[in-house]
N, C-alpha and C. Protein backbone atom coordinates (compact mmCIF):
# COMPACT_ATOMS: atom_id res chain seq x y z
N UNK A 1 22.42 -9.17 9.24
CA UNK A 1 21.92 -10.34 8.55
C UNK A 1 20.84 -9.94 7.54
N UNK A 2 20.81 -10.45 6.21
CA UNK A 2 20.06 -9.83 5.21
C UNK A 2 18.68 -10.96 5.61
N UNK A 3 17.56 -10.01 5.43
CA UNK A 3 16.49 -10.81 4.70
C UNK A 3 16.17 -12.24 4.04
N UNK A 4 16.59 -11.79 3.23
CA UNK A 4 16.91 -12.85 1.97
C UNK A 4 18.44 -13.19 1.08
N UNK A 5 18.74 -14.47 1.44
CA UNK A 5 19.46 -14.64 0.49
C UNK A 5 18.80 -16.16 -0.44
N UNK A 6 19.49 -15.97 -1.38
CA UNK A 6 19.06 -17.02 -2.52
C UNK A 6 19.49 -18.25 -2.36
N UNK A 7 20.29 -18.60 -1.40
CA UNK A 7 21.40 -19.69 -0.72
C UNK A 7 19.89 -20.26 -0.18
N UNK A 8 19.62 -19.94 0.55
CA UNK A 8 18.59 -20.37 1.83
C UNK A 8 16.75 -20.51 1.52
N UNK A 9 17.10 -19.69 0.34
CA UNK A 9 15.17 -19.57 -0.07
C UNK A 9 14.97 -19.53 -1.62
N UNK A 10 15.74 -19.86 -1.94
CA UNK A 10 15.75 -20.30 -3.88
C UNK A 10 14.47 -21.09 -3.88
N UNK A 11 14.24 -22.14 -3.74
CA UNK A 11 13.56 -23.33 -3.86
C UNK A 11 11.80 -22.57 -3.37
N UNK A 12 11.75 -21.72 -2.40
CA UNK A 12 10.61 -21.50 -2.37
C UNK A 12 10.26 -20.35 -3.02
N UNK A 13 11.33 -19.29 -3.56
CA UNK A 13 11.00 -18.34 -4.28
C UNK A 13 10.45 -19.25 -5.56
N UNK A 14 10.55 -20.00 -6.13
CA UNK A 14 10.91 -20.36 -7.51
C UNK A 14 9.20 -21.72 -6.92
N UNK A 15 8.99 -22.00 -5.85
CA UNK A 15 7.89 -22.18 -5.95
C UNK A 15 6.45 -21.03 -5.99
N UNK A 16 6.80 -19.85 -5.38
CA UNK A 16 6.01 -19.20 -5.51
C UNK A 16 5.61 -18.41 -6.45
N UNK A 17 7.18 -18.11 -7.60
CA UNK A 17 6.95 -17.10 -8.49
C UNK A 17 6.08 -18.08 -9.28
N UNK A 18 6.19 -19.77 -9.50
CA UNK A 18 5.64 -20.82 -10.37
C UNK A 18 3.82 -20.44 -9.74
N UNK A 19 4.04 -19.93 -8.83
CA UNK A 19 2.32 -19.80 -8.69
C UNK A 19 1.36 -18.37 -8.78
N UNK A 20 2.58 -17.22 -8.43
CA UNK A 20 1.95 -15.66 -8.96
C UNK A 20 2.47 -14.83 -9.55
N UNK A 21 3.87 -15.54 -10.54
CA UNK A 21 4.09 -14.61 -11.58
C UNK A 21 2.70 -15.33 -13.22
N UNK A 22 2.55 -16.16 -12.91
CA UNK A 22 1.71 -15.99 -13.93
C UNK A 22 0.07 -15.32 -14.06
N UNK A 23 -0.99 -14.67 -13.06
CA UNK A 23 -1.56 -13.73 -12.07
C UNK A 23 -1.39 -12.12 -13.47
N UNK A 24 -2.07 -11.73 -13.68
CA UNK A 24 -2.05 -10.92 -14.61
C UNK A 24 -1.79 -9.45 -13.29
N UNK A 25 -1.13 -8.93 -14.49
CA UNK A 25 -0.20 -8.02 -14.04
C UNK A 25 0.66 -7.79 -12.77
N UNK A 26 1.06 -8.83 -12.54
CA UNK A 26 2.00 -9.15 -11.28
C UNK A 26 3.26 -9.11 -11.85
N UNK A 27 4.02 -8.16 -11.18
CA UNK A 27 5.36 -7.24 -11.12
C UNK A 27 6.08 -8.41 -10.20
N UNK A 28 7.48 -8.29 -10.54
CA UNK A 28 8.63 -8.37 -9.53
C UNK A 28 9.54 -7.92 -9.55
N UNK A 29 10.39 -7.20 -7.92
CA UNK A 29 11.14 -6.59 -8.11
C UNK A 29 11.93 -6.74 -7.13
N UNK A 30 13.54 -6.43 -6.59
CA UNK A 30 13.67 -5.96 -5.04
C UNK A 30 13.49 -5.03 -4.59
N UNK A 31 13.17 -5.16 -3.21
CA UNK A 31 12.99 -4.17 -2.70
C UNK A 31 13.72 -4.75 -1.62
N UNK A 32 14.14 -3.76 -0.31
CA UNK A 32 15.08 -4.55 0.47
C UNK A 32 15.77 -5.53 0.66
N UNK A 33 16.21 -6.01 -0.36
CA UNK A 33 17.18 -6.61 -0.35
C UNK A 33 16.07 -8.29 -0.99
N UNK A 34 15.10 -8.12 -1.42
CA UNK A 34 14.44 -8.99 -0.82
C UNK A 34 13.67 -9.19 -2.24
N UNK A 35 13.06 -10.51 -3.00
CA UNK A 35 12.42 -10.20 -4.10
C UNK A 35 10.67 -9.84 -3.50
N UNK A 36 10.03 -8.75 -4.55
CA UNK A 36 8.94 -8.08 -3.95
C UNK A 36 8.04 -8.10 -5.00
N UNK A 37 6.75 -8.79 -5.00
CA UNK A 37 5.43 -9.22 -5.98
C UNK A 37 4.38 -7.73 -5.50
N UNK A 38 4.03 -7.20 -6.91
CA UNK A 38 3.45 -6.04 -6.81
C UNK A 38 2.13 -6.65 -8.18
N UNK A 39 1.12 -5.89 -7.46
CA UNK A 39 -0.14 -5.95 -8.44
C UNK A 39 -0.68 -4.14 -8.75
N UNK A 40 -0.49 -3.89 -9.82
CA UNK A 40 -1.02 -2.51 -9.86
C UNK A 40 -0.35 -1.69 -9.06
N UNK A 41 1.30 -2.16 -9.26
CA UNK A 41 1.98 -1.12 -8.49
C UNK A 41 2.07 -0.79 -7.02
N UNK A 42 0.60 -2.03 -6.65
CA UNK A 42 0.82 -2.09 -4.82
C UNK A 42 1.59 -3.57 -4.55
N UNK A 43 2.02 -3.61 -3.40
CA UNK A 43 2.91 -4.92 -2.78
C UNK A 43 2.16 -5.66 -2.31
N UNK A 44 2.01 -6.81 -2.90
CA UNK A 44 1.25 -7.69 -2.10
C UNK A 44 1.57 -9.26 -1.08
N UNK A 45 2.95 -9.21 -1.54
CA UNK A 45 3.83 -9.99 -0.64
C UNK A 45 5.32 -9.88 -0.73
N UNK A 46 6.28 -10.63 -0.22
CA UNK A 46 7.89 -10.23 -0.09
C UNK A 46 8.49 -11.40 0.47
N UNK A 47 9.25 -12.01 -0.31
CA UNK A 47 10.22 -13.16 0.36
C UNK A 47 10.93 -13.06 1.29
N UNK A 48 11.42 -13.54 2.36
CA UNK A 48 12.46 -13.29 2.84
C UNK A 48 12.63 -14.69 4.05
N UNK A 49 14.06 -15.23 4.27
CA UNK A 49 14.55 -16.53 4.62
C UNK A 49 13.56 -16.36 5.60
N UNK A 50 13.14 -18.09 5.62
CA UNK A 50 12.60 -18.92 6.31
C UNK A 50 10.19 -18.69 5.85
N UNK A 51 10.02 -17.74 4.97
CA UNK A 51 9.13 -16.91 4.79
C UNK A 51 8.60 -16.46 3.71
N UNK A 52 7.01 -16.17 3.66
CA UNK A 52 6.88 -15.16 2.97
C UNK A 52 5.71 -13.97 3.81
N UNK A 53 5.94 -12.52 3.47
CA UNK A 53 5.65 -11.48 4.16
C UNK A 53 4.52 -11.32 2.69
N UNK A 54 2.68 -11.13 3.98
CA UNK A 54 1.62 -10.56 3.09
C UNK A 54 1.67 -9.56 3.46
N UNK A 55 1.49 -8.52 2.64
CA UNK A 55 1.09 -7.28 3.21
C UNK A 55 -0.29 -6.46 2.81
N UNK A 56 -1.22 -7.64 1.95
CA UNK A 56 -2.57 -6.67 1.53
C UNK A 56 -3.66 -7.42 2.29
N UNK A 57 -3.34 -7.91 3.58
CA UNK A 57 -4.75 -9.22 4.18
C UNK A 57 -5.43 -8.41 5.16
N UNK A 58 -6.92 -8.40 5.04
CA UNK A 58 -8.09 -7.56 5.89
C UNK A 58 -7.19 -8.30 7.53
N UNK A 59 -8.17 -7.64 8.28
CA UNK A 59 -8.34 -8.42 9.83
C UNK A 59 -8.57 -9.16 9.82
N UNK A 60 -9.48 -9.79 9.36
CA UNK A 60 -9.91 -11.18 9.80
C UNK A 60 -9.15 -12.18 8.86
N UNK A 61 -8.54 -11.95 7.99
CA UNK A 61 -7.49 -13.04 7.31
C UNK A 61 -6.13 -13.41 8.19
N UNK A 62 -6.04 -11.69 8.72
CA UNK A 62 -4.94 -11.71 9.64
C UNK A 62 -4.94 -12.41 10.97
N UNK A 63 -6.07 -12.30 11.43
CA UNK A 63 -6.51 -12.77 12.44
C UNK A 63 -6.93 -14.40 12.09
N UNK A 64 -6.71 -14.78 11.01
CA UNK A 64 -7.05 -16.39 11.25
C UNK A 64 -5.55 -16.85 10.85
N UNK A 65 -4.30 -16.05 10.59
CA UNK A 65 -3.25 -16.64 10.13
C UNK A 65 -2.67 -16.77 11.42
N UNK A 66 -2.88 -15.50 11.95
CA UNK A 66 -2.22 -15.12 13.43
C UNK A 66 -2.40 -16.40 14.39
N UNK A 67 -3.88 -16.62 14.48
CA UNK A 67 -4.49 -17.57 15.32
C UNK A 67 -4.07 -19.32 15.35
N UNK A 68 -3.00 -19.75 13.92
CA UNK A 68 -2.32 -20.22 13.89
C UNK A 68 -0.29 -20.43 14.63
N UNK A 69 0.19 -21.28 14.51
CA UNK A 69 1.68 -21.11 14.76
C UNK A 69 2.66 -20.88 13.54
N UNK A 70 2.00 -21.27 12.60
CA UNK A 70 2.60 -20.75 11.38
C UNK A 70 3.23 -19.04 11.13
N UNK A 71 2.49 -18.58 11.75
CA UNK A 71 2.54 -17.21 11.41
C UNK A 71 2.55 -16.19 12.24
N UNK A 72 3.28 -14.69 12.21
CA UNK A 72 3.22 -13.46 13.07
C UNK A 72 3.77 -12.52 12.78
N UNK A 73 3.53 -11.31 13.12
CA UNK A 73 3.44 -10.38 12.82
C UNK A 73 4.91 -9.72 12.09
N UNK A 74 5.14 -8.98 10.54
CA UNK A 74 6.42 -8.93 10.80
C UNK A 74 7.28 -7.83 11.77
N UNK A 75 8.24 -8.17 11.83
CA UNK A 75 9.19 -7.34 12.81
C UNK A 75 10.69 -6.61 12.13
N UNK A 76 10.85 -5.80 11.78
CA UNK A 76 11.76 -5.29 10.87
C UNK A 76 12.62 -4.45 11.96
N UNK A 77 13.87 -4.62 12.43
CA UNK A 77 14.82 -3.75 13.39
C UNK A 77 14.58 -3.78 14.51
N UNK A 78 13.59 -4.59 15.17
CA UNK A 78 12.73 -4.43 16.30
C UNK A 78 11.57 -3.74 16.66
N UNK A 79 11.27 -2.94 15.26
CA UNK A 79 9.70 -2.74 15.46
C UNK A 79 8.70 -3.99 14.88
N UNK A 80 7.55 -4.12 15.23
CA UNK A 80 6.86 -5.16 15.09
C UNK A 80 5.74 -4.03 13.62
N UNK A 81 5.20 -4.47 12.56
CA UNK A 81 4.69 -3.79 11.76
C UNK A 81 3.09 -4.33 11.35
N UNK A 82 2.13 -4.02 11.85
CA UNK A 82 1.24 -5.06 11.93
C UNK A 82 0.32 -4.98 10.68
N UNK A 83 0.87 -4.45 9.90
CA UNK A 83 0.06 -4.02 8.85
C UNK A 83 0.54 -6.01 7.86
N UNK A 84 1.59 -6.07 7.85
CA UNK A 84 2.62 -6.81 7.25
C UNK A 84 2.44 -8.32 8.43
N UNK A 85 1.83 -9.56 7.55
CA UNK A 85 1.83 -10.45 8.02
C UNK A 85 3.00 -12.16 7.60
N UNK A 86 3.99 -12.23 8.48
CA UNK A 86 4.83 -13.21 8.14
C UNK A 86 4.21 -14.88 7.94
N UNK A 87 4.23 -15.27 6.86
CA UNK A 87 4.23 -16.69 7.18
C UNK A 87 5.47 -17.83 7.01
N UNK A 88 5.91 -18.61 8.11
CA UNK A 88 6.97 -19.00 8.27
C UNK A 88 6.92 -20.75 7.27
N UNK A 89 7.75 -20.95 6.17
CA UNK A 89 7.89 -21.53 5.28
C UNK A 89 9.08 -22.15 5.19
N UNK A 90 8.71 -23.71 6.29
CA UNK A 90 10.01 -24.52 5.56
C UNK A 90 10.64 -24.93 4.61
N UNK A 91 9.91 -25.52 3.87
CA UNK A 91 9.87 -26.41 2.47
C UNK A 91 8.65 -26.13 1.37
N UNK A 92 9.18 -26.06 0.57
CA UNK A 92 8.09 -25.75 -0.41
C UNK A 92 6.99 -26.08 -0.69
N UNK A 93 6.85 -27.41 0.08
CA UNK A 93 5.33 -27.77 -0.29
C UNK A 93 4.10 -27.20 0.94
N UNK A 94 4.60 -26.41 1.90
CA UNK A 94 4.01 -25.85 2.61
C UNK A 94 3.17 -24.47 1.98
N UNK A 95 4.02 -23.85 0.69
CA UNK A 95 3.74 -22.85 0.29
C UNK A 95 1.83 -23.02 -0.16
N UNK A 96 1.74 -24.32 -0.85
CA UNK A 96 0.16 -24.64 -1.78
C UNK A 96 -0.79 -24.43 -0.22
N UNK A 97 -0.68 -24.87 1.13
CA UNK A 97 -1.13 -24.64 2.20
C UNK A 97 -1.81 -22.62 2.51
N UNK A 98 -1.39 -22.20 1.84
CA UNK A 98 -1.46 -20.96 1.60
C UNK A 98 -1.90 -19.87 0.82
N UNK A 99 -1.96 -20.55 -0.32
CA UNK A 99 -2.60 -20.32 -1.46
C UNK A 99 -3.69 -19.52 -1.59
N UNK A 100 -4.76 -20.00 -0.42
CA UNK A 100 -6.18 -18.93 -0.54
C UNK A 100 -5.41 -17.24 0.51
N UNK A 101 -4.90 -17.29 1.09
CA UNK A 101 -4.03 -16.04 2.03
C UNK A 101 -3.46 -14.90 0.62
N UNK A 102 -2.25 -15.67 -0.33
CA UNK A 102 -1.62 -14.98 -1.11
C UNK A 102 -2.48 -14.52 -2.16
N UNK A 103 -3.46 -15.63 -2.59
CA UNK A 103 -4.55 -14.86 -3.08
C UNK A 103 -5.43 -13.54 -2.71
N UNK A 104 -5.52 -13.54 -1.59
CA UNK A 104 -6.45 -12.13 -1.18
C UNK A 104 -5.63 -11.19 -0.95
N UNK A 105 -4.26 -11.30 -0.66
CA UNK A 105 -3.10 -10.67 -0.89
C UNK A 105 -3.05 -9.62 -2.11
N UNK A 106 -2.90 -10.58 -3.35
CA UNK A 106 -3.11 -9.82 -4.37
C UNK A 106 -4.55 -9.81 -4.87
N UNK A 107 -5.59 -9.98 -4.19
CA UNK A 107 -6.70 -9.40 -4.78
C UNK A 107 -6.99 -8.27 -4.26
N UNK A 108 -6.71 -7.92 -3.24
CA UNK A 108 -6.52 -6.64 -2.55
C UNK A 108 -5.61 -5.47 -3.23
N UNK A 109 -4.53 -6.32 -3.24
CA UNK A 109 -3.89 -5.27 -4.23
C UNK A 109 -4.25 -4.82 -5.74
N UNK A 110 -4.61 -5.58 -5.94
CA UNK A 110 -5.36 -5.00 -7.71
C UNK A 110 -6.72 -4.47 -7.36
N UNK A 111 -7.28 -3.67 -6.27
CA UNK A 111 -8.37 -2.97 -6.34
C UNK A 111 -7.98 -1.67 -6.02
């Protein structure tokens, strides 16, 4: 089962790129199968059904997403990767709920 398909997560890709492809120097690309937002050449998040995957958030960002039900750790093949934090995204208007997270996301990554 892929990641991402465009069938199932169009609507929130296309809300999110509307909020950090415009973010100066924010890249997109695939990467696993999956579309992948890069700042300065680092990754700072990754789509994938039902989701989007941060991967530049300190501990304690992690630890207040975690501390929610929204969100956990991602898990790729059955390893769990804790560097990489999932947030689970029904509908698009859940994405603006998030906003300050994807931000430190890529503010992390552009340093």
């Amino acid at each position: 089962m892929p990641y991402y398909t465009e069938t199932e997560s169009q609507q929130v890709r296309e809300k999110f790129e509307e909020l950090v492809l415009p973010w100066p120097e924010v890249t997109k690309k695939k990467m696993f199968g999956s579309p992948t937002y890069s700042a300065r050449g680092t990754i700072f998040a990754m789509l994938v059904n039902g989701g989007i995957i941060l991967s530049q958030l300190d501990e304690e960002q992690k630890a207040a997403l975690l501390s929610g039900t929204d969100a956990e750790y991602f898990t790729a093949h059955g390893r769990v990767i804790k560097k990489w934090v999932l947030i689970r995204i029904q509908d698009t208007g859940e994405v603006e709920r998030f906003i300050p997270f994807i931000e430190a996301s890529y503010h992390r990554a552009m340093k």
